[in-house]
Protein backbone atom coordinates (compact mmCIF):
# COMPACT_ATOMS: atom_id res chain seq x y z
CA UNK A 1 124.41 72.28 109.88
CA UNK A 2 123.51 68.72 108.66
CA UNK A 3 120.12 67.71 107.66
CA UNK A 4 119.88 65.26 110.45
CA UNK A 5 120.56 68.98 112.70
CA UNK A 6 118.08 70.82 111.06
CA UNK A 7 115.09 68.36 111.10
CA UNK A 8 116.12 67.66 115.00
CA UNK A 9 112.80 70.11 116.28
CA UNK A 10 112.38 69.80 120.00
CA UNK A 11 108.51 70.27 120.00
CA UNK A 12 106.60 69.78 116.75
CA UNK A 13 106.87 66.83 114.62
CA UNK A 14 106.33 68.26 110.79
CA UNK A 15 107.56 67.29 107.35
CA UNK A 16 111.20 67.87 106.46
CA UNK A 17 110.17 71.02 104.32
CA UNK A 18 108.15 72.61 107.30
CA UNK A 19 110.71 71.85 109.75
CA UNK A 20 113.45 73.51 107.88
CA UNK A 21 111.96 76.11 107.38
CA UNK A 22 111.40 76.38 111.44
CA UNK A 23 115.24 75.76 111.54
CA UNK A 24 115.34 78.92 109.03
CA UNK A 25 112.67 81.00 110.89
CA UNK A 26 111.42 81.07 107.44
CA UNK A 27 108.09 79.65 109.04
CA UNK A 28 107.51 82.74 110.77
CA UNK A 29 108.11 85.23 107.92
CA UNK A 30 105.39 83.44 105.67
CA UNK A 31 103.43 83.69 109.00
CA UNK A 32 103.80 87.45 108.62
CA UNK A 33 102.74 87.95 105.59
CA UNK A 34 100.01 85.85 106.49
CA UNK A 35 99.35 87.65 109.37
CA UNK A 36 99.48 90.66 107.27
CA UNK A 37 96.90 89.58 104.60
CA UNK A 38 94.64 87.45 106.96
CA UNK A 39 94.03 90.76 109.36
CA UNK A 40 95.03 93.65 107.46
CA UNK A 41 97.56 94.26 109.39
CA UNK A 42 100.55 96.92 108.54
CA UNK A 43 103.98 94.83 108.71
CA UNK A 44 105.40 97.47 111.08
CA UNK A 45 102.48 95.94 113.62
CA UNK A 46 103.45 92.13 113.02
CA UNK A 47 106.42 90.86 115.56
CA UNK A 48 108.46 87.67 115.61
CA UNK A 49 108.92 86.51 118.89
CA UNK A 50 110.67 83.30 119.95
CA UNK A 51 109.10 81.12 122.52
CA UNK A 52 111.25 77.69 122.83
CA UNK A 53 108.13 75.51 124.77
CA UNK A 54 105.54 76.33 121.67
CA UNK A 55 102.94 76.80 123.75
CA UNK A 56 101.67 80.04 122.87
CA UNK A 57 100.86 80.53 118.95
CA UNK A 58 100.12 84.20 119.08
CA UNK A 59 99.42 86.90 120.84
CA UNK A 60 97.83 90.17 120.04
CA UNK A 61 98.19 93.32 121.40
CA UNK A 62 94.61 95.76 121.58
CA UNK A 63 94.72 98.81 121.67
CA UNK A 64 94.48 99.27 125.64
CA UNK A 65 97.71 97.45 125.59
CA UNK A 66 96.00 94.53 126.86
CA UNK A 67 97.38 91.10 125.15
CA UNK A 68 95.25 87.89 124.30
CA UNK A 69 97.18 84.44 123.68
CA UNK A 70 96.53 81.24 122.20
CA UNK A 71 97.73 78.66 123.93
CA UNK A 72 97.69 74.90 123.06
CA UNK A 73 99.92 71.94 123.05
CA UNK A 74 102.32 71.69 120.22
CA UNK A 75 100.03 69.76 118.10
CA UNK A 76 98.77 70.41 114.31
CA UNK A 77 95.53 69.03 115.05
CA UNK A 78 94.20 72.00 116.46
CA UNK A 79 94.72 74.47 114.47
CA UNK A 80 93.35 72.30 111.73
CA UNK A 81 90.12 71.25 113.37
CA UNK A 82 89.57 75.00 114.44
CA UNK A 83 90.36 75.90 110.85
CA UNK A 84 88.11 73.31 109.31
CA UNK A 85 84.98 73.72 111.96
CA UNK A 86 85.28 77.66 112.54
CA UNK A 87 83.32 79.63 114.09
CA UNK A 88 82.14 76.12 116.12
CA UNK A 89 84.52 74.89 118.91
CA UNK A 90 84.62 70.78 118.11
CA UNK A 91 85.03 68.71 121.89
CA UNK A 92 87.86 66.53 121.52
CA UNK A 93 89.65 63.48 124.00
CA UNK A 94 93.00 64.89 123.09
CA UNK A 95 95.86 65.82 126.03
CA UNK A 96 94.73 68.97 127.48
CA UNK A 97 97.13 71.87 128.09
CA UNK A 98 98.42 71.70 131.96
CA UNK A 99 100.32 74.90 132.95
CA UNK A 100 101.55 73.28 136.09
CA UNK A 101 103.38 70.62 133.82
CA UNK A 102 104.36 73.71 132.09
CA UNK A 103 106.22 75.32 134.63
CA UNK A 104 107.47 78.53 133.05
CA UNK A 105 107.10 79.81 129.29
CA UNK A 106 110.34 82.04 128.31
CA UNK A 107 110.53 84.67 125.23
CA UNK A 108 113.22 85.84 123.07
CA UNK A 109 113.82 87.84 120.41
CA UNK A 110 115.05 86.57 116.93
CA UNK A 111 118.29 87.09 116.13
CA UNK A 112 118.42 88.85 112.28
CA UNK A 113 121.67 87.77 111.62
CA UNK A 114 121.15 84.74 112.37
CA UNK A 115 117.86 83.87 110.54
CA UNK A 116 118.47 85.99 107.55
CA UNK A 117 114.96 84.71 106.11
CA UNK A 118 113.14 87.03 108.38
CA UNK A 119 113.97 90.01 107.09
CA UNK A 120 113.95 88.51 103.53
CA UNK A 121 109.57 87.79 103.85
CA UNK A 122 109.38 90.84 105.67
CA UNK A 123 111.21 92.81 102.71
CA UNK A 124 109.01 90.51 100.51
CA UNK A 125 105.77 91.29 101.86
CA UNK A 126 106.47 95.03 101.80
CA UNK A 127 106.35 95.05 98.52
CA UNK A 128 103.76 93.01 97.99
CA UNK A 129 102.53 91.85 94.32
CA UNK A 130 104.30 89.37 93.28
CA UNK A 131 107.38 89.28 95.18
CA UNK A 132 105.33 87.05 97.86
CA UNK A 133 104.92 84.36 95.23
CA UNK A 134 108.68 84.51 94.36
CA UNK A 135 109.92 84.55 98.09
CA UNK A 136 107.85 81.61 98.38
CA UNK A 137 109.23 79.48 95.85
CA UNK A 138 112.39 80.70 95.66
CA UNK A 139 112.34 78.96 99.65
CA UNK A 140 110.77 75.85 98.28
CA UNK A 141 113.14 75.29 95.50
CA UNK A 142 116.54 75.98 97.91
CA UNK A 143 114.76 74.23 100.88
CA UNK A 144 114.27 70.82 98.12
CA UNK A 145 118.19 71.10 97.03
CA UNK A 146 119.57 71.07 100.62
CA UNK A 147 117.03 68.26 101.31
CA UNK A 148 119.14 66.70 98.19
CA UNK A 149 122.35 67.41 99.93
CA UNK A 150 123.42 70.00 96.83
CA UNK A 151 123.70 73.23 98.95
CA UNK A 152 124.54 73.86 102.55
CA UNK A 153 122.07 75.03 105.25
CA UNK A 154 123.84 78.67 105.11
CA UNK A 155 123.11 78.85 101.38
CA UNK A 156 119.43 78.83 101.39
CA UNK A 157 118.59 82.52 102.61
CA UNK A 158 121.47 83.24 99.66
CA UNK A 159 119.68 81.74 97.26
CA UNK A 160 116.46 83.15 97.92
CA UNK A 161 117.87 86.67 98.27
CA UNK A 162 119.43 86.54 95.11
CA UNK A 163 115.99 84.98 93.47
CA UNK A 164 114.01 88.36 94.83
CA UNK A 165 116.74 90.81 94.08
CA UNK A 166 116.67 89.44 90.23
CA UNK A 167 112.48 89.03 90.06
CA UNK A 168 111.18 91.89 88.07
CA UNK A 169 108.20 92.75 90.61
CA UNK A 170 105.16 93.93 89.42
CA UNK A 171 103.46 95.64 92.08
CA UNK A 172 99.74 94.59 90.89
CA UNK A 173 99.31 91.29 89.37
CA UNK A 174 96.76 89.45 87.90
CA UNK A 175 96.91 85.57 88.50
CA UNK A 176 98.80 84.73 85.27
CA UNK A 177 101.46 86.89 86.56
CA UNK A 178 101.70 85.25 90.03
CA UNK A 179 102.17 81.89 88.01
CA UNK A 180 104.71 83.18 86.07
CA UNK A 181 106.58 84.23 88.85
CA UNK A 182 106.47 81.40 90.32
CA UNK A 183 107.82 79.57 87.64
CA UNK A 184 110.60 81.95 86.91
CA UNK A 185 111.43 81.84 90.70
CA UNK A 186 111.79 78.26 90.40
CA UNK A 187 114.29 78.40 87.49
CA UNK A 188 116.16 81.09 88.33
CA UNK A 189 117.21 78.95 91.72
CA UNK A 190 118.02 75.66 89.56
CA UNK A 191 120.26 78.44 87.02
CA UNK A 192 121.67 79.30 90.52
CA UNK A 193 122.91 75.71 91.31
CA UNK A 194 124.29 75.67 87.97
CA UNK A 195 126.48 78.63 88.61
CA UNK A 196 127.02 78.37 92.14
């Protein structure tokens, strides 16, 4: 896959970093862990579901099995004005949502294989501490040197398993250690381009 194929997103227009990492499905496993740390959430309880029109953002499930979606258009500015005025709903003159124009919203699930990053921030999050901060920049740092044209599209879940499986995790860290990790995450990728 070229970089002119990865950034090609049919429905959200995002920075090059963001949108690779929707080409990687990366995207959605930091969304997990978010999901995870935002509502306390076991990962066992936190699905990735594909839906191609990017209509609906999420859905939970309650306990009566009943499901509640958000639905909006593809469009950043939501989120980000409900994130910036919350609990207050803000009126806006924006495109509403028309589920006629819609016509049908379709499913999927991910294919593992395939999006290999998945599994990597689900693995990451699982263990918590400061494996998250690693996973994280491990992404960043491979994302930035395919972006630079000096690894393939394949190689970035590669590189960022091989950052986690060398990170020595500490399960409980204090904020010097998250920085650390970070930093060592970010080195030990560049060491990787050296050897690779």
């Amino acid at each position: 896959m070229t970089i002119a194929d990865a950034l090609k997103h049919p429905n959200w227009t995002m920075g090059k970093k963001i949108t690779i990492d929707s080409a990687t499905l990366m995207n959605k496993g930091l969304e997990v862990i978010e999901a995870h740390y935002l509502f306390g959430l076991d990962y066992d309880h936190i699905e990735i579901v594909i839906h191609p029109q990017s209509i609906i953002h999420s859905l939970i499930e309650l306990k009566d099995t009943s499901v509640l979606a958000q639905l909006g258009l593809p469009d950043m500015r939501l989120p980000l004005l409900y994130a910036l005025s919350y609990p207050d709903r803000v009126p806006t003159n924006w495109e509403r949502l028309d589920l006629v124009k819609c016509a049908s919203l379709t499913f999927r699930a991910p294919d593992h294989r395939k999006y290999p990053c998945m599994d990597l921030a689900y693995s990451a999050g699982r263990l918590g501490g400061t494996m998250t901060a690693v996973l994280n920049a491990a992404n960043e740092e491979a994302v930035a040197l395919f972006l630079a044209e000096k690894i393939s599209f394949m190689e970035i879940p590669r590189f960022i398993e091989a950052t986690c499986s060398r990170h020595d995790h500490i399960s409980s860290p204090n904020l010097a250690d998250i920085l650390q990790a970070d930093r060592w995450a970010r080195s030990f990728v560049q060491s990787q381009l050296v050897t690779a």
